[in-house]
C-alpha atoms as a PDB file:
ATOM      1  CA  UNK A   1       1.380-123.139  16.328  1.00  0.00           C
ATOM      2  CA  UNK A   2       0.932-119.891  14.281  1.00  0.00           C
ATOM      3  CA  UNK A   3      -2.521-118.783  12.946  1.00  0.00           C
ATOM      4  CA  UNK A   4      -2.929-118.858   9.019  1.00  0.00           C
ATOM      5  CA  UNK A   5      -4.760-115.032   9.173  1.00  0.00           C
ATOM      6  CA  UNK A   6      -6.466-113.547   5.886  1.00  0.00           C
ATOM      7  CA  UNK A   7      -7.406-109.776   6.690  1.00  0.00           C
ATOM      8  CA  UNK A   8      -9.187-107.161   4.672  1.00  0.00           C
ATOM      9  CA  UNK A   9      -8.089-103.502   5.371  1.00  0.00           C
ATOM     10  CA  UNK A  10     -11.060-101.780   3.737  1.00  0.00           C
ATOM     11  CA  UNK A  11      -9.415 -98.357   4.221  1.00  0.00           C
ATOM     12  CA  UNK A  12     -11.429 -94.775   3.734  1.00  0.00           C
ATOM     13  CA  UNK A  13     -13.900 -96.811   0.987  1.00  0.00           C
ATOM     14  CA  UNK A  14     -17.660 -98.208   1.616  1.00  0.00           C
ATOM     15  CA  UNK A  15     -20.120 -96.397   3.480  1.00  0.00           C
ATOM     16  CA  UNK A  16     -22.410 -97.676   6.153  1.00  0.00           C
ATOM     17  CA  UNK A  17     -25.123 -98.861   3.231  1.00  0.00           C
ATOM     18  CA  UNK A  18     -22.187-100.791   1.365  1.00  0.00           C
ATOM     19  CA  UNK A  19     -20.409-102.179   4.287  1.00  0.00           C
ATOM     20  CA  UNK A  20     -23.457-103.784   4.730  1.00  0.00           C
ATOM     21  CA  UNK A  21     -23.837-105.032   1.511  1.00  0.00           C
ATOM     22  CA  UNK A  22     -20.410-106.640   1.761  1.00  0.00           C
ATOM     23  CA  UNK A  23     -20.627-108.073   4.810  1.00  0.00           C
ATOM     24  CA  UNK A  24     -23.305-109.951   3.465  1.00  0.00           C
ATOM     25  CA  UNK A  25     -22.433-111.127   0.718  1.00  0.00           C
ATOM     26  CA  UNK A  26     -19.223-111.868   2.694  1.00  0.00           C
ATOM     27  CA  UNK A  27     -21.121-114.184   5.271  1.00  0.00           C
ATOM     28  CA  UNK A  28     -23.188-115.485   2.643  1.00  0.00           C
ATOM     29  CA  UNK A  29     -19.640-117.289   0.403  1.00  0.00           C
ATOM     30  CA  UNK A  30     -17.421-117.027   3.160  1.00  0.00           C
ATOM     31  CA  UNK A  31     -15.786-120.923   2.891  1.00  0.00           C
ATOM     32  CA  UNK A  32     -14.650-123.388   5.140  1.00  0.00           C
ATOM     33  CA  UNK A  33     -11.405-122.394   6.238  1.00  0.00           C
ATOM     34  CA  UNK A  34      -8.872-122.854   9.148  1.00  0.00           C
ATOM     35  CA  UNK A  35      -7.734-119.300   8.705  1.00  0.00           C
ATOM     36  CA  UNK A  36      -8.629-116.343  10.719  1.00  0.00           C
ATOM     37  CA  UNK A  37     -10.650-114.405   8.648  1.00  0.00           C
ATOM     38  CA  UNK A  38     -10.640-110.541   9.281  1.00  0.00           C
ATOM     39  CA  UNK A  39     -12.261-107.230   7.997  1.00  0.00           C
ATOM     40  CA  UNK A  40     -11.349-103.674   8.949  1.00  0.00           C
ATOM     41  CA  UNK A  41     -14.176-101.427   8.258  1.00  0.00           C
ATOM     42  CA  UNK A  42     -13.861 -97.109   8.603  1.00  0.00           C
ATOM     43  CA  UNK A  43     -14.139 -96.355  12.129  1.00  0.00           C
ATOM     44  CA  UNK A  44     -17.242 -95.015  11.753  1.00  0.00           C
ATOM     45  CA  UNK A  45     -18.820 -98.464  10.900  1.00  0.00           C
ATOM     46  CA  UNK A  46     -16.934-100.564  13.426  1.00  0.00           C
ATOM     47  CA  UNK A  47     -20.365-100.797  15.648  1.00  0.00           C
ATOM     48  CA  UNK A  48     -22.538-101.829  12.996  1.00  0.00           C
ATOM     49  CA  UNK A  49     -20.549-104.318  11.617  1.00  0.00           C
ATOM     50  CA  UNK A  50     -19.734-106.217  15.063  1.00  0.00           C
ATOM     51  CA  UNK A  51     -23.404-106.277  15.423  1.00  0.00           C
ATOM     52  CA  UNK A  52     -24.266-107.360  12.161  1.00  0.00           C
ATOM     53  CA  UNK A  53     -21.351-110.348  11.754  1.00  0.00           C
ATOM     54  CA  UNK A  54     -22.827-111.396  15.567  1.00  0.00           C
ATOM     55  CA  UNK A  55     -21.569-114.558  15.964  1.00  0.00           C
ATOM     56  CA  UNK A  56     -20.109-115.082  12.488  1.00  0.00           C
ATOM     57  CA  UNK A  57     -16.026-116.212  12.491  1.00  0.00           C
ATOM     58  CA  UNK A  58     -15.008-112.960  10.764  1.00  0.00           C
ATOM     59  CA  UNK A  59     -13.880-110.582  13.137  1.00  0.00           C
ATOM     60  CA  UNK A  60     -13.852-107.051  12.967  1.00  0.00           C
ATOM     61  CA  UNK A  61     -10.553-105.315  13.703  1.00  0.00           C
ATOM     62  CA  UNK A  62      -9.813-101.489  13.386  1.00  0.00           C
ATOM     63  CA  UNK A  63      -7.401 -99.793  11.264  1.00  0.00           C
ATOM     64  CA  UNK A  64      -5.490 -97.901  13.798  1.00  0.00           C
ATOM     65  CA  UNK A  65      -6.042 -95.709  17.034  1.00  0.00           C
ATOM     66  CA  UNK A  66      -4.155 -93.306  19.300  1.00  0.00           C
ATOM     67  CA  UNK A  67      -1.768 -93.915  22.217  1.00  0.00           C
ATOM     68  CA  UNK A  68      -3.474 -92.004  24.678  1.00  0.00           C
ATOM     69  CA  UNK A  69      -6.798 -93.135  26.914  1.00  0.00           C
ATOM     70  CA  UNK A  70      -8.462 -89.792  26.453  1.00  0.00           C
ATOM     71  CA  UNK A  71      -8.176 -86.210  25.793  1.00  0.00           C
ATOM     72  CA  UNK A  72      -7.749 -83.145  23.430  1.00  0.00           C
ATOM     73  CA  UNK A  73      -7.052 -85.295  20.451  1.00  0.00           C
ATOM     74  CA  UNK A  74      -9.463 -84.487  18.313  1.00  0.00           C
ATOM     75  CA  UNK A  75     -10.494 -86.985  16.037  1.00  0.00           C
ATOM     76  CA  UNK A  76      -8.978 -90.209  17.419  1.00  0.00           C
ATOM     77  CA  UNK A  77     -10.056 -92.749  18.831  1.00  0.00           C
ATOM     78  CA  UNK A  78      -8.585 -94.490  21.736  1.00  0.00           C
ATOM     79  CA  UNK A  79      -8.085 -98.796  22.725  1.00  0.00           C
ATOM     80  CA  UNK A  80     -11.158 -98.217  25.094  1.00  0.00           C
ATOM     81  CA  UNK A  81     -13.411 -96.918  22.441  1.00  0.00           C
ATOM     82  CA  UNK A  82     -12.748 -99.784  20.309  1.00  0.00           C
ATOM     83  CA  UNK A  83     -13.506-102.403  22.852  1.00  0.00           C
ATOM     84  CA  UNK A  84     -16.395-100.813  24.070  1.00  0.00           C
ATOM     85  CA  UNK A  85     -18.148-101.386  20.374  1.00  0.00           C
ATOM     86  CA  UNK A  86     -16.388-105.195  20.403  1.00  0.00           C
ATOM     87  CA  UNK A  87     -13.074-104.907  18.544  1.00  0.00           C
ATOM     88  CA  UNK A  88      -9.652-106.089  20.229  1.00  0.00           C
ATOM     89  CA  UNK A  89      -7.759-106.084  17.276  1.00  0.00           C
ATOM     90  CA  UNK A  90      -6.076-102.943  15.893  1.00  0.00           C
ATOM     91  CA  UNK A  91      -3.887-102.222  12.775  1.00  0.00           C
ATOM     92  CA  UNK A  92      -0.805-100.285  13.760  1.00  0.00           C
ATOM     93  CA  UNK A  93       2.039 -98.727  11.154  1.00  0.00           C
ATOM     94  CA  UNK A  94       0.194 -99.366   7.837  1.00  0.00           C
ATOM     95  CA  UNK A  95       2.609 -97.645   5.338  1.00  0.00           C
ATOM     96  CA  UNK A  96      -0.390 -94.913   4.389  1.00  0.00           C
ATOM     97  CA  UNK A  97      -0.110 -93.928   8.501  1.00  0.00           C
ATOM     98  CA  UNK A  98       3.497 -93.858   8.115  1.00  0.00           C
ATOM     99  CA  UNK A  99       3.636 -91.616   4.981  1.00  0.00           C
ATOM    100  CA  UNK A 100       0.377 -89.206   5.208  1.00  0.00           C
ATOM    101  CA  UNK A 101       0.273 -88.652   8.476  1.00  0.00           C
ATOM    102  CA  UNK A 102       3.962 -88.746   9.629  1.00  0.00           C
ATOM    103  CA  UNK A 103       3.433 -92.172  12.249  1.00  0.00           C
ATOM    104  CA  UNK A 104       6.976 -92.714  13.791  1.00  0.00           C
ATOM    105  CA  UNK A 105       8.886 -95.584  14.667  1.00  0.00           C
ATOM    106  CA  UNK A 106       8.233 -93.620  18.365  1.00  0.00           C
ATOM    107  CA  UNK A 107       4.646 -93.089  17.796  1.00  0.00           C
ATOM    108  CA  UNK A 108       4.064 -96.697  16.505  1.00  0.00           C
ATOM    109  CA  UNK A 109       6.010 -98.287  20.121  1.00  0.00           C
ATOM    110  CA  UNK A 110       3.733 -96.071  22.285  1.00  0.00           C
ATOM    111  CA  UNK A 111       0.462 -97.143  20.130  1.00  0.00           C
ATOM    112  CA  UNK A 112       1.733-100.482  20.523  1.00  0.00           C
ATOM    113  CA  UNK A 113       2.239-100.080  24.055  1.00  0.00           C
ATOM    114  CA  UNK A 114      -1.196 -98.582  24.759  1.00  0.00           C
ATOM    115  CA  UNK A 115      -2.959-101.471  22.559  1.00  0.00           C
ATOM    116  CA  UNK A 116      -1.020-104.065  24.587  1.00  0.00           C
ATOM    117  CA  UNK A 117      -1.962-102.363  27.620  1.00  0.00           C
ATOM    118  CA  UNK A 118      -5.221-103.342  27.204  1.00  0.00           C
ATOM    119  CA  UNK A 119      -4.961-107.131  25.896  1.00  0.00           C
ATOM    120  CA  UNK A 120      -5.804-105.934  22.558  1.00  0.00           C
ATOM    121  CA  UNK A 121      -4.376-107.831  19.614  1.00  0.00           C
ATOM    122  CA  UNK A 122      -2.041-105.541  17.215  1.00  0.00           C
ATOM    123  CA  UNK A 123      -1.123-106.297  13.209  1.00  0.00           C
ATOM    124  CA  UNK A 124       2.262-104.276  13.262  1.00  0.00           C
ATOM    125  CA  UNK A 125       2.810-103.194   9.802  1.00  0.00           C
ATOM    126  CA  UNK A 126       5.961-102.443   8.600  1.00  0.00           C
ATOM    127  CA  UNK A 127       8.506-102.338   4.730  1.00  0.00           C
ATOM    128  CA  UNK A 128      10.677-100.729   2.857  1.00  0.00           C
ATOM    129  CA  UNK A 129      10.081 -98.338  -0.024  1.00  0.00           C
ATOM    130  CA  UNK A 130      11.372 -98.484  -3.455  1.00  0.00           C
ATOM    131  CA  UNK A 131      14.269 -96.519  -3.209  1.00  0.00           C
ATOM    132  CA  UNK A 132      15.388 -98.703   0.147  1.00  0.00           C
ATOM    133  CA  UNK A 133      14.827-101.805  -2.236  1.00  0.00           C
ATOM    134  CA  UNK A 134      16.898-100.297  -5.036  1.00  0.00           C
ATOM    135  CA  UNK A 135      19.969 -98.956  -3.191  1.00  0.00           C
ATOM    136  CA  UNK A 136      19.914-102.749  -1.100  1.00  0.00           C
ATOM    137  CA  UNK A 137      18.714-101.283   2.375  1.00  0.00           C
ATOM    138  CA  UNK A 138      15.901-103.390   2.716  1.00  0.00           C
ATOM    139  CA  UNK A 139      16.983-105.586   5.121  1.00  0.00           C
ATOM    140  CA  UNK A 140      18.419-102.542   7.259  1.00  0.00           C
ATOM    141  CA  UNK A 141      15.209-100.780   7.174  1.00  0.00           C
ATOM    142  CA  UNK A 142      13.113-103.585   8.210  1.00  0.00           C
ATOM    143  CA  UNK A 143      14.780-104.772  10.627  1.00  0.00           C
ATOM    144  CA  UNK A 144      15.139-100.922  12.163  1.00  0.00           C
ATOM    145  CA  UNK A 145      11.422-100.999  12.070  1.00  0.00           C
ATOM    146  CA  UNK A 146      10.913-104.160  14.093  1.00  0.00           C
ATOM    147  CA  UNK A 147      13.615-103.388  16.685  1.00  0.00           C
ATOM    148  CA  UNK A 148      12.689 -99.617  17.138  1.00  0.00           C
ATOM    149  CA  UNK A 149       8.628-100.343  17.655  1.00  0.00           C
ATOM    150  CA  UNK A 150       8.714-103.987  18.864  1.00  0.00           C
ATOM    151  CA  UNK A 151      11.825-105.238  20.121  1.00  0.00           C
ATOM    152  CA  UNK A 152      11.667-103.616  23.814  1.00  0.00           C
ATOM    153  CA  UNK A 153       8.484-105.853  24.422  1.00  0.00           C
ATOM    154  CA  UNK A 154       8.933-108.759  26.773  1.00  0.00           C
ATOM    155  CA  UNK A 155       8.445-112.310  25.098  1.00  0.00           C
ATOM    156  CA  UNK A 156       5.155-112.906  26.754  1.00  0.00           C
ATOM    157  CA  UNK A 157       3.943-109.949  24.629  1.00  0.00           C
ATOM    158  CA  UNK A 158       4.284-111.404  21.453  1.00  0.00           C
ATOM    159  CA  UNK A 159       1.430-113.544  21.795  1.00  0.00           C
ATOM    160  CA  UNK A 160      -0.582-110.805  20.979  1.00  0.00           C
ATOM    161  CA  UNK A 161       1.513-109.308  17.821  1.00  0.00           C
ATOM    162  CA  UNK A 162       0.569-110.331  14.315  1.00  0.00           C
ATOM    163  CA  UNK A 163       3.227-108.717  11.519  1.00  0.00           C
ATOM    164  CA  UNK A 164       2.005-107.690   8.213  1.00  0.00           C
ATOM    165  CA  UNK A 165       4.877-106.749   6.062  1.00  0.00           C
ATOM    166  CA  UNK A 166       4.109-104.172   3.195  1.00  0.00           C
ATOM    167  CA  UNK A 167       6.817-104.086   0.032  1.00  0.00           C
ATOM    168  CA  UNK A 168       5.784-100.367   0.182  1.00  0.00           C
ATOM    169  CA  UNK A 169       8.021-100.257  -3.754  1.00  0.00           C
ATOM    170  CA  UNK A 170       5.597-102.986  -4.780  1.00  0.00           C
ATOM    171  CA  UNK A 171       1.971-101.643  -4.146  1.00  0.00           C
ATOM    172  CA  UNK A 172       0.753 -99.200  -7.252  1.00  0.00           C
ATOM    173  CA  UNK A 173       4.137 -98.351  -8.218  1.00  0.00           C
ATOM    174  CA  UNK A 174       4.220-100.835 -11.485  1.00  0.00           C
ATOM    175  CA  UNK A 175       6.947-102.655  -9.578  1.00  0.00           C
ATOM    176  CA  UNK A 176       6.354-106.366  -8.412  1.00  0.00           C
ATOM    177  CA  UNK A 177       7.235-108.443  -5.748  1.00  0.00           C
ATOM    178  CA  UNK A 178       8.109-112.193  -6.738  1.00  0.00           C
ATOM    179  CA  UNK A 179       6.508-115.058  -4.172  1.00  0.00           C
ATOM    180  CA  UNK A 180      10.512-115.939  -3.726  1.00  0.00           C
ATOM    181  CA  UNK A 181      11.167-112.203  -2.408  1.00  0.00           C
ATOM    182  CA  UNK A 182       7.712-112.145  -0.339  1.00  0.00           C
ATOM    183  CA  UNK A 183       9.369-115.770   1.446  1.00  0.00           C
ATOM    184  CA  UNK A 184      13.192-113.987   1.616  1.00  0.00           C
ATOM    185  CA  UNK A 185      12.419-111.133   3.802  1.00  0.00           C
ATOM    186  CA  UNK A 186       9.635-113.166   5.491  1.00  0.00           C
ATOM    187  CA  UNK A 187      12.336-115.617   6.621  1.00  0.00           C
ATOM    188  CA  UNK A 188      14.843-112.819   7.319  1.00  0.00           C
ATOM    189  CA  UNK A 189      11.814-111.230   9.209  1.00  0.00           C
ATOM    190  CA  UNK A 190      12.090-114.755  11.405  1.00  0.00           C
ATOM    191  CA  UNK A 191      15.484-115.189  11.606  1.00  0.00           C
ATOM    192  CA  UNK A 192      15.787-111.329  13.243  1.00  0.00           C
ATOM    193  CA  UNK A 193      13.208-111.941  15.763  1.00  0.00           C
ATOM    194  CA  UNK A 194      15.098-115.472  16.651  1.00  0.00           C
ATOM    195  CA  UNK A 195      17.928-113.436  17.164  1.00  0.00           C
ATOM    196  CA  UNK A 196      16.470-111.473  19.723  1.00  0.00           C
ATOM    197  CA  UNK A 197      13.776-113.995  21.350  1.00  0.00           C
ATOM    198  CA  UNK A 198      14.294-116.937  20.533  1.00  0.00           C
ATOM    199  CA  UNK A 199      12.748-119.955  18.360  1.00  0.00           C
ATOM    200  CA  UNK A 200       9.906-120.405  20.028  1.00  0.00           C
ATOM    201  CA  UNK A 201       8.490-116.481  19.558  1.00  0.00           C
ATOM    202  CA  UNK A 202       9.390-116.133  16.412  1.00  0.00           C
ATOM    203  CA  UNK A 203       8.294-119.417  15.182  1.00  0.00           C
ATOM    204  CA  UNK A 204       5.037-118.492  16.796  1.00  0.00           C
ATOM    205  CA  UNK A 205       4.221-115.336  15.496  1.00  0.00           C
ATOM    206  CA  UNK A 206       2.231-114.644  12.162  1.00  0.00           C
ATOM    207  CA  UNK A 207       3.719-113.097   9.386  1.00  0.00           C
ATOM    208  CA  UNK A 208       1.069-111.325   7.318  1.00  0.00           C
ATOM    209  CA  UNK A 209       2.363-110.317   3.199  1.00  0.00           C
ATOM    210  CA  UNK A 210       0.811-107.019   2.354  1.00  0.00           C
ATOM    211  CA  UNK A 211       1.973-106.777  -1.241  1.00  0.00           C
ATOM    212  CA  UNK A 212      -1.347-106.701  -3.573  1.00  0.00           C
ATOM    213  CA  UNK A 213      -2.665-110.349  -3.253  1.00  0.00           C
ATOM    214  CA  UNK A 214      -4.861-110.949  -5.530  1.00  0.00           C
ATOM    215  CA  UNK A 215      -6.998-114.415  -6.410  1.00  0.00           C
ATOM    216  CA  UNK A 216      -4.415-114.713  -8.880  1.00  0.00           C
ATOM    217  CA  UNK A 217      -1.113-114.904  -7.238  1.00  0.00           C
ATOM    218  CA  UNK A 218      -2.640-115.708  -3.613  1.00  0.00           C
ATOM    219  CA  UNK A 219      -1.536-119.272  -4.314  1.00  0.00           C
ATOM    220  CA  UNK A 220       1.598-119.535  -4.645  1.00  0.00           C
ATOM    221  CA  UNK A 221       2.274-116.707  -2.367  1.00  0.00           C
ATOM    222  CA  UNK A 222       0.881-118.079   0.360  1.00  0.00           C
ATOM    223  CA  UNK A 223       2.779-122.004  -0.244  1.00  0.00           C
ATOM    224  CA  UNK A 224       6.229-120.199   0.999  1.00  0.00           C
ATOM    225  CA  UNK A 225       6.506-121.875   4.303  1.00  0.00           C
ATOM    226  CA  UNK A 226       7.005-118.421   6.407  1.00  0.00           C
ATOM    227  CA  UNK A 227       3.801-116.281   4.563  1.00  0.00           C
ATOM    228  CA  UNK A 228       1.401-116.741   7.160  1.00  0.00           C
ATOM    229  CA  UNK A 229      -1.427-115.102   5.359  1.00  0.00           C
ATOM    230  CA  UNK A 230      -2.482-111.761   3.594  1.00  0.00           C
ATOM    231  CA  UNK A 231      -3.312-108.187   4.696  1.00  0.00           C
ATOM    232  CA  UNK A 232      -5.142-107.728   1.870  1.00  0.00           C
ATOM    233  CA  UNK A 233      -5.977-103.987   0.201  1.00  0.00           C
ATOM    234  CA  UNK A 234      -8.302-103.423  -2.494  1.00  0.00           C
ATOM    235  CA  UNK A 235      -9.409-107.227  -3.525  1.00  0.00           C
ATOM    236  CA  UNK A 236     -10.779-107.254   0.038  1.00  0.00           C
ATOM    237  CA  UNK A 237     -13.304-104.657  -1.167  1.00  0.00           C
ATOM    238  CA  UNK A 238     -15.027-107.190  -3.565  1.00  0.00           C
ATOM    239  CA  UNK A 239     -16.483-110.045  -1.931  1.00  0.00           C
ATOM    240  CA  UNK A 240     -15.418-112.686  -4.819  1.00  0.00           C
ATOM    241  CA  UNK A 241     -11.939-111.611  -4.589  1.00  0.00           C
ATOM    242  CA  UNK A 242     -11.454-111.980  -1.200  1.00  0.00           C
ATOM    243  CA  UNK A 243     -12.960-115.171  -0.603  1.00  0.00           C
ATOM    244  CA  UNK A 244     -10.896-116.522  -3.608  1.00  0.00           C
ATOM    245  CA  UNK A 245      -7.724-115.360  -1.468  1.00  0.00           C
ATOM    246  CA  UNK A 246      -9.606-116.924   1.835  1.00  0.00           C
ATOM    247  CA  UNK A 247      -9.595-120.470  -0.187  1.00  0.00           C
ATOM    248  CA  UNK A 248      -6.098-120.105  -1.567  1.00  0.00           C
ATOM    249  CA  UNK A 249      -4.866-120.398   1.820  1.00  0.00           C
ATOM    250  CA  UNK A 250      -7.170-123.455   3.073  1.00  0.00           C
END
C-alpha cells in the first residue's frame, strides 16, 4: 500500500537560528498522523536538524545532490555526504533545478541512478509549464519526463521512487490548478506507469501534488483518490500552515 507523504521543501530560506526555531515549534504541534511527514532544510543545516528532530517521525530529506561520488565539483554535494549526516532521502528535478540551473532529463536519470545506487529514497519531480498547458502538451511533456529519467529503471527500483508533480503554469503565475486537474494528470501519471510496469508498481508508488497547497485547499486536494500527499513550498515555512496541511490529509 502507498504512503500518504506530506513534505516541506524549505528551499534557500531560514538560517541555522530559524531552522531551529521551526523545527520546534514543528515537533511541538506536529499531530497524529499516518502520513510521512518530511522537511528539507538548506544543505547547510541538514546535520543540525537530524540531530535536533533525533528520534522525532519527521524526517529530514535533502533538496537535491550530484551524480558523481566525488571530485572537482565544486559546490555539490554527493549521496555519501548526505548519509553520512543521516539523510536517505533526496529531492531530484524540482522545476527551480530544471529552470535555473539547466537540470536535464539526462542529468536527472544519472542523479537518479547515483541516489538509487546507494538505497537512498528519491522524490522525482517533474510538470509542465504554462505554455505546455495552453497549447495541450501537457500530457506529452509529462509523460516525456517520466519515461526519459525513470522509465529505464527495473521494477524492483520503484520501491524507492516517490513522484511529486509540479503544475510549473500554476505556482506564482496567477494561474490555478483545480483539485479535478491535480486528480487528471495524477491518474494519467498512473495509468502511464501501468503501461510500462504494471498495476502493482504503479499502484504502489506515491504521487506527491506540488501545486501551492495551502491549509485552505489541502482538503479537497488531497480527497482525489490518486493525490498521495503534498510537496509543499512556502506554507511549509510557517509551522501553522504546514501542520494544517499535515491534518488535512489524516
Amino acid at each position: 500500500m502507498r504512503s500518504k507523504i506530506v513534505a516541506g521543501n524549505w528551499k534557500m530560506n531560514k538560517n541555522l537560528g530559524e531552522t531551529k526555531v521551526l523545527l520546534t515549534e514543528l515537533s511541538a504541534k506536529l499531530p497524529e498522523t499516518q502520513a510521512e511527514v518530511m522537511v528539507a532544510p538548506t544543505a547547510v543545516n541538514l546535520a543540525s536538524a537530524v540531530t535536533q528532530l533525533g528520534s522525532s517521525t519527521i524526517q529530514v530529506i535533502a533538496q537535491n545532490m550530484h551524480f558523481a561520488e566525488n571530485g572537482a565539483y565544486t559546490g555539490e554535494i554527493s549521496a555519501d555526504m548526505l548519509l553520512a549526516v543521516g539523510v536517505d532521502t533526496v529531492i531530484i528535478g524540482h522545476s527551480e533545478r530544471r529552470a535555473y540551473f539547466g537540470e536535464t532529463d539526462e542529468i536527472l536519470a544519472k542523479k537518479v541512478a547515483a541516489a538509487l545506487a546507494k538505497n537512498m529514497r528519491v522524490m522525482f519531480c517533474f510538470g509542465e509549464e504554462l505554455e505546455d498547458r495552453r497549447s495541450v502538451n501537457h500530457f506529452n511533456v509529462v509523460e516525456s519526463q517520466l519515461k526519459n529519467a525513470l522509465f529505464t529503471l527495473d521494477a524492483a527500483d520503484w520501491s524507492k521512487i516517490i513522484l511529486a508533480y509540479e503544475p510549473v503554469w500554476a505556482i506564482g503565475t496567477g494561474e490555478t490548478a483545480s483539485p479535478e486537474q491535480a486528480q487528471e494528470m495524477h491518474a494519467f501519471i498512473r495509468k502511464t506507469i501501468t503501461e510500462a510496469y504494471d498495476e502493482g508498481v504503479a499502484n504502489n508508488v506515491s504521487i506527491l501534488y506540488g501545486g501551492s497547497v495551502k491549509p485552505a485547499n489541502a482538503v479537497e486536494i488531497f480527497s482525489k483518490p490518486d493525490v498521495d500527499g503534498g510537496l509543499i513550498g512556502g506554507a511549509s515555512l510557517v509551522a501553522d500552515d504546514f501542520v494544517a496541511i499535515i491534518e488535512a490529509i489524516g
